[in-house]
Protein backbone atom coordinates (compact mmCIF):
# COMPACT_ATOMS: atom_id res chain seq x y z
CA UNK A 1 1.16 29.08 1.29
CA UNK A 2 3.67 27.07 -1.26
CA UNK A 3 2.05 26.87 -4.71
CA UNK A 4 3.72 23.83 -6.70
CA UNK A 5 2.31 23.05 -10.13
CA UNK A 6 1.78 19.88 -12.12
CA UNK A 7 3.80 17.35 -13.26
CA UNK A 8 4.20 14.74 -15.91
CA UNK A 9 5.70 11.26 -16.40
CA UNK A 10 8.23 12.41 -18.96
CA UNK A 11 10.14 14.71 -16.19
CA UNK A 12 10.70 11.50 -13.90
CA UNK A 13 13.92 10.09 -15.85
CA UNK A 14 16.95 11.53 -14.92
CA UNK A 15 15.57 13.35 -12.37
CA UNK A 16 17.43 13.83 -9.25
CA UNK A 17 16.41 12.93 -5.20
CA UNK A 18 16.45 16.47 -4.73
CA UNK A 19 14.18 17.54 -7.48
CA UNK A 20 11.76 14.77 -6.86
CA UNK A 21 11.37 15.38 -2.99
CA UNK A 22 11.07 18.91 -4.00
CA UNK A 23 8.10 18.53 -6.14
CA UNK A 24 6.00 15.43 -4.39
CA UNK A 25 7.20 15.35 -0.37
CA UNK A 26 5.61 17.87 1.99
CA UNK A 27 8.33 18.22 4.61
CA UNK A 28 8.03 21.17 7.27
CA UNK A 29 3.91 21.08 7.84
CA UNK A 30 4.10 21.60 11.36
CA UNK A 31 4.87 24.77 13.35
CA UNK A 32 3.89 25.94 17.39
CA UNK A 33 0.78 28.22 16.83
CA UNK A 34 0.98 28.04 12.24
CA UNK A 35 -1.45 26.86 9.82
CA UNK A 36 0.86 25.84 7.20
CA UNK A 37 -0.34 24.93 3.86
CA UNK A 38 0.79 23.72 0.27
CA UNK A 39 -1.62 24.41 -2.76
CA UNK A 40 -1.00 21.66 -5.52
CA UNK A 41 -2.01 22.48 -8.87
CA UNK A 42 -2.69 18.48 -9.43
CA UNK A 43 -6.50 18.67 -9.20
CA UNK A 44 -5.68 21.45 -6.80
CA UNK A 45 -5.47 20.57 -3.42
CA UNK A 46 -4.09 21.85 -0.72
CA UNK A 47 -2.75 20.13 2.53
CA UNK A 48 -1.55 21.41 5.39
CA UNK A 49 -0.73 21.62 9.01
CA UNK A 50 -1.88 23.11 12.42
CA UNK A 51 -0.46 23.09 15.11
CA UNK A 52 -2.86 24.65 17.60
CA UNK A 53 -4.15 27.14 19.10
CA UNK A 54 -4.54 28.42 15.20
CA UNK A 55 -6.55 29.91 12.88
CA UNK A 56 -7.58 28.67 9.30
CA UNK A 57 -6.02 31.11 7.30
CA UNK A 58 -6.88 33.03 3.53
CA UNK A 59 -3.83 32.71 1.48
CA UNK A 60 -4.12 34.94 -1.56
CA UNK A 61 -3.44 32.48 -4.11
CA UNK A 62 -6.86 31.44 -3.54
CA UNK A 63 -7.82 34.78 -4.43
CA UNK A 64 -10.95 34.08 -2.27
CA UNK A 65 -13.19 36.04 0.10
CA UNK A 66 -12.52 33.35 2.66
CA UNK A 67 -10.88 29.78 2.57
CA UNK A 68 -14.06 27.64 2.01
CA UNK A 69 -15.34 30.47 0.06
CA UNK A 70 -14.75 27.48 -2.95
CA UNK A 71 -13.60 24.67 -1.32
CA UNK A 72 -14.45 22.01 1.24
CA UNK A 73 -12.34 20.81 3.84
CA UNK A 74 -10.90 17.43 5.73
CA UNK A 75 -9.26 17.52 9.09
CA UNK A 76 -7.65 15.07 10.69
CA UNK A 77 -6.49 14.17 14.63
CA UNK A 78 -2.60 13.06 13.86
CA UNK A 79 -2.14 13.51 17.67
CA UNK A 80 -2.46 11.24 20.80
CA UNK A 81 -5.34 12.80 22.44
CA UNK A 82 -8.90 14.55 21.73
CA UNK A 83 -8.90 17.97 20.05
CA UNK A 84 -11.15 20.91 19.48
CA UNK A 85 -12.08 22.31 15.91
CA UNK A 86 -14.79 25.06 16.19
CA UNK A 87 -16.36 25.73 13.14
CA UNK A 88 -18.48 28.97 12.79
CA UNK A 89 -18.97 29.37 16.73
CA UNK A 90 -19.88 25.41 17.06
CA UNK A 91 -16.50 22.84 18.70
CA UNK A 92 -16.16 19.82 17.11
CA UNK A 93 -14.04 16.51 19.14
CA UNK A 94 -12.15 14.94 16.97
CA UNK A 95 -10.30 11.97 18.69
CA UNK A 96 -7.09 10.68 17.60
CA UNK A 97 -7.84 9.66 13.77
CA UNK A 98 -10.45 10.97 13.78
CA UNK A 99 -12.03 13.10 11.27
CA UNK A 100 -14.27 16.52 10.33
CA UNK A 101 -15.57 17.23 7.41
CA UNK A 102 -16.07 21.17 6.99
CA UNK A 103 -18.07 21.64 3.92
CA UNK A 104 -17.76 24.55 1.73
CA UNK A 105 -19.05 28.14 2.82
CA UNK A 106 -17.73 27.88 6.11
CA UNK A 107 -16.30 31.53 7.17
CA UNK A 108 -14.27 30.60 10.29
CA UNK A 109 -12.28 27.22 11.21
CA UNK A 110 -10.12 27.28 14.46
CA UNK A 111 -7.61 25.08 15.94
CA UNK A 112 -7.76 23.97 19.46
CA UNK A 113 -4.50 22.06 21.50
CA UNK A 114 -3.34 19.75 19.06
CA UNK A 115 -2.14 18.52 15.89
CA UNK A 116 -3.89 18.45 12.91
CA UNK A 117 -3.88 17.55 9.42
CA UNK A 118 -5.51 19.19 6.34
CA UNK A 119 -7.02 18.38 2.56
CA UNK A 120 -9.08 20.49 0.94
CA UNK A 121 -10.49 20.54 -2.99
CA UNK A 122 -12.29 22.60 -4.59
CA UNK A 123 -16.15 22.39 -4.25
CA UNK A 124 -19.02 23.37 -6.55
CA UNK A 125 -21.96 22.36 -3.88
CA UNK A 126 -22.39 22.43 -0.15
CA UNK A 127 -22.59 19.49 2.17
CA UNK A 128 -23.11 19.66 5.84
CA UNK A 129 -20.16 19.82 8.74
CA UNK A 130 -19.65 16.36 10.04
CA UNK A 131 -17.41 14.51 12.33
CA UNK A 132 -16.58 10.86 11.84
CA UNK A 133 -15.53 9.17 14.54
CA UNK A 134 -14.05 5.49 14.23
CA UNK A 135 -17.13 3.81 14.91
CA UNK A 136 -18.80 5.81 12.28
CA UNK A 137 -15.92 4.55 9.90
CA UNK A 138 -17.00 0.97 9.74
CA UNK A 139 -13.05 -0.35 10.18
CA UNK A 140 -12.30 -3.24 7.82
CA UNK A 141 -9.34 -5.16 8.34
CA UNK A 142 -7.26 -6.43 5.41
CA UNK A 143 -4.27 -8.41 4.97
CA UNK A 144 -2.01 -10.87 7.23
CA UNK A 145 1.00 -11.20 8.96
CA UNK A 146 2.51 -13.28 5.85
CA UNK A 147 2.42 -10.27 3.45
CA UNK A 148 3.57 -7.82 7.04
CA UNK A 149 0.52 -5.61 5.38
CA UNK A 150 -2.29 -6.81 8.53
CA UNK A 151 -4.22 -2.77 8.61
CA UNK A 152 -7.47 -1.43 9.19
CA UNK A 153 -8.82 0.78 6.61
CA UNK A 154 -11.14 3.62 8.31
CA UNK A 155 -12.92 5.27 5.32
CA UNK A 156 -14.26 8.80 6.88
CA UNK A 157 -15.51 10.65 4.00
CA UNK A 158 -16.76 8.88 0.78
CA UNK A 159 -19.98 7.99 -1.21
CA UNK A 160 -20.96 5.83 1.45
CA UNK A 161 -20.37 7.54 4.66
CA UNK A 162 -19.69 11.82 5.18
CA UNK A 163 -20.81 13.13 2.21
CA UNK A 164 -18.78 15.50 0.34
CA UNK A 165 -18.78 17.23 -3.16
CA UNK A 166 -15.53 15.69 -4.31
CA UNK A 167 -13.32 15.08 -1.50
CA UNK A 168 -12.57 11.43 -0.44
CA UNK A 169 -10.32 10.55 2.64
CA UNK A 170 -9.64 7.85 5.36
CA UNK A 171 -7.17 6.54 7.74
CA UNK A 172 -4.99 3.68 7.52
CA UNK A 173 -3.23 1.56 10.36
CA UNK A 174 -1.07 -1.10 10.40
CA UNK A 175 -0.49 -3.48 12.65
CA UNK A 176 2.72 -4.07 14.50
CA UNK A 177 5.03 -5.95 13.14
CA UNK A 178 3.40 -4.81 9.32
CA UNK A 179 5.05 -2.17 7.58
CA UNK A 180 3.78 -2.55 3.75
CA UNK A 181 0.65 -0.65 2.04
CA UNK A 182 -1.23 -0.74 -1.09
CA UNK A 183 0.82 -3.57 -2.70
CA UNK A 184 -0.06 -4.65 -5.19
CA UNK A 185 -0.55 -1.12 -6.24
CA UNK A 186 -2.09 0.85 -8.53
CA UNK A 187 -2.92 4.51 -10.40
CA UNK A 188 -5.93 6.81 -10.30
CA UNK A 189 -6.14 8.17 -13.94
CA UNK A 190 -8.72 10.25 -12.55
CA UNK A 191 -7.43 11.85 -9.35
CA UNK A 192 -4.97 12.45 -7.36
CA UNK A 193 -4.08 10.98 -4.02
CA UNK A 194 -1.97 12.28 -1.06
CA UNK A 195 -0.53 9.78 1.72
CA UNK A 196 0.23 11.70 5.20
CA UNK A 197 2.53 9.37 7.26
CA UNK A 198 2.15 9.42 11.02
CA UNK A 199 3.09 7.94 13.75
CA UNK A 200 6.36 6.75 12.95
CA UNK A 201 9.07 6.91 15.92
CA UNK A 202 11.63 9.62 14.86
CA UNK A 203 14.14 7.76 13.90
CA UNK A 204 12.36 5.52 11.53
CA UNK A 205 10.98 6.04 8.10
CA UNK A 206 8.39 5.27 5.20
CA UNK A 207 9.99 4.06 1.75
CA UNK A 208 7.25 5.38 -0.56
CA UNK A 209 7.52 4.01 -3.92
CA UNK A 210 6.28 6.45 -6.67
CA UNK A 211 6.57 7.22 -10.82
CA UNK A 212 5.05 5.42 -13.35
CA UNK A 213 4.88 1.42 -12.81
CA UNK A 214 7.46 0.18 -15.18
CA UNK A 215 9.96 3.32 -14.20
CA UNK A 216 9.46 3.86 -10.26
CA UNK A 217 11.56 5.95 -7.78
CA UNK A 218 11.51 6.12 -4.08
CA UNK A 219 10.98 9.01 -1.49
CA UNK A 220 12.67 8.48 1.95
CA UNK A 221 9.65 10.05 4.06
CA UNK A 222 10.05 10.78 7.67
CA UNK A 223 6.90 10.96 10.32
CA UNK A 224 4.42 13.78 9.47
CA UNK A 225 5.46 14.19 6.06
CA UNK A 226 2.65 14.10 3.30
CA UNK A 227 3.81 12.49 -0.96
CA UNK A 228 1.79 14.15 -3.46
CA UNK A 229 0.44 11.08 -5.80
CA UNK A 230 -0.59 12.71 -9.48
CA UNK A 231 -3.04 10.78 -11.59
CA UNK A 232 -0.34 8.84 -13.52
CA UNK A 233 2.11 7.34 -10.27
CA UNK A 234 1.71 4.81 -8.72
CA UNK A 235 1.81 5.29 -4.38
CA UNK A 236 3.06 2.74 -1.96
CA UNK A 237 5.26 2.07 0.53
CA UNK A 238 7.30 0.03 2.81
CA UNK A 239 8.59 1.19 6.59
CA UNK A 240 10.97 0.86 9.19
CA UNK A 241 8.44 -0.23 11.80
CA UNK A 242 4.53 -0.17 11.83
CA UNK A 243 2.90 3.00 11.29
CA UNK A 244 -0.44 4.88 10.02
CA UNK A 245 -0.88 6.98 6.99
CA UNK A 246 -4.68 9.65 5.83
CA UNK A 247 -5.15 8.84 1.87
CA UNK A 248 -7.00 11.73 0.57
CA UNK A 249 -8.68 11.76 -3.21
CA UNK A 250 -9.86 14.53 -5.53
CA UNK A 251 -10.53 14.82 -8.64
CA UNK A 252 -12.91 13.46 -11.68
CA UNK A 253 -14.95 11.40 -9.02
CA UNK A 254 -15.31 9.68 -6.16
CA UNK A 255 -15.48 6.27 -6.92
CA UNK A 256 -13.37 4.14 -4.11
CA UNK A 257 -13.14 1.34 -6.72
CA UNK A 258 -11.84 3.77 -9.78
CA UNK A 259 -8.46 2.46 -10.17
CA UNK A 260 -5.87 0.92 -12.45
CA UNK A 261 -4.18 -2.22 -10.91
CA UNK A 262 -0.63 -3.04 -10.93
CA UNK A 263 0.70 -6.56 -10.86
CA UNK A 264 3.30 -6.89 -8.51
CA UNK A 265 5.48 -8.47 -11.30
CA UNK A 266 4.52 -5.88 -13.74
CA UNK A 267 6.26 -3.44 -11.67
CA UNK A 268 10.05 -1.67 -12.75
């Protein structure tokens, strides 16, 4: 497990590409047979990779008896068929954006065949293991071809569908032929928020604007690669070609709505 810690707005001026991808991309998530996981001391949460058949490991910075000794846990289908999570002896399907929810106490997570990505924050109450399926998402579509943002937001776990103690997560995918998201932008002063970019062909890639909004920088993010948003940057992002992205939340609450705006002309 990589342990990064926080970050502030005064370290973003002058800093260089290198520095910044250091501290906010998640390259390298995905290994034959690994759990692979990155612990964030912004709010504290970890994401991760599996690559499957795997095992949900206990790092020791978590200094915990077991992973979801403390914490609860989202896990999402990034690949192009069905896969099995079992959880405590009972398999779960998640289909291809698909989610489960593994709420905390859970002793034993394993990964079937497939690809799969992680979020986990810390949790101070229970909530049951569920799977949300697409369907169970209630898929809104936003946008239009004139802004080339058309996408359908699938919110799995939130107030209003899987409950979860702080934990908030969905899918986003854009249409072909739309390669913007979240613009006009905005912050979260009270959490943070990681985007997970998938299926982007291999040659193509996300240009994921980040930093405070009158002193942004960019990220050049390639498919399966996960930015790190802290309270105070903004997150957005333009592509090569169409793609789909998981937005995971935690932090002060769970509010969908909890945001600071950004006017597109306000931006630097």
């Amino acid at each position: 497990m990589e342990v990064r810690h926080a970050t502030a707005p005064d370290q973003i001026p002058g800093a260089t590409t290198a520095w910044l991808r250091s501290r906010f991309l998640v390259e390298d998530l995905f290994a034959p047979g690994e759990v692979r996981l990155v612990y964030s001391h912004e709010d504290r949460i970890v994401v991760g990779g599996a690559l499957g058949p795997a095992a949900l490991p206990n790092p020791d910075p978590l200094r915990a008896g077991h992973f979801l000794e403390r914490r609860e846990l989202g896990v999402v289908n990034v690949g192009e068929r069905p896969a099995v999570v079992t959880v405590d002896g009972t398999p779960y399907e998640p289909g291809p954006k698909e989610c489960l929810y593994v709420g905390r106490g859970a002793r034993e997570v394993a990964f079937g065949d497939g690809a799969f990505y992680l979020v986990s924050t810390p949790a101070h109450a229970g909530h049951p293991t569920a799977l949300s399926t697409l369907e169970d998402a209630e898929p809104v579509r936003l946008g239009g071809p004139e802004g080339s943002n058309e996408r359908t937001i699938y919110k799995h776990v939130h107030a209003g569908g899987v409950r979860s103690c702080q934990l908030v997560l969905g899918v986003t995918v854009l249409e072909p032929g739309s390669m913007w998201n979240t613009m006009p932008c905005h912050t979260h002063e009270r959490r943070t928020e990681v985007y997970f970019y998938f299926g982007l062909p291999e040659q193509d890639r996300v240009i994921h604007l980040m930093g405070r909004p009158d002193e942004t920088r960019n990220l050049v993010v390639a498919d399966r690669q996960a930015v790190i948003s802290p309270p105070w940057s903004v997150h957005c992002g333009f592509g090569t070609r169409s793609y789909a992205f998981v937005w995971a939340m935690g932090g002060e609450n769970q509010a969908y709505d909890d945001v600071e705006p950004v006017a597109i002309g306000e931006m630097r």
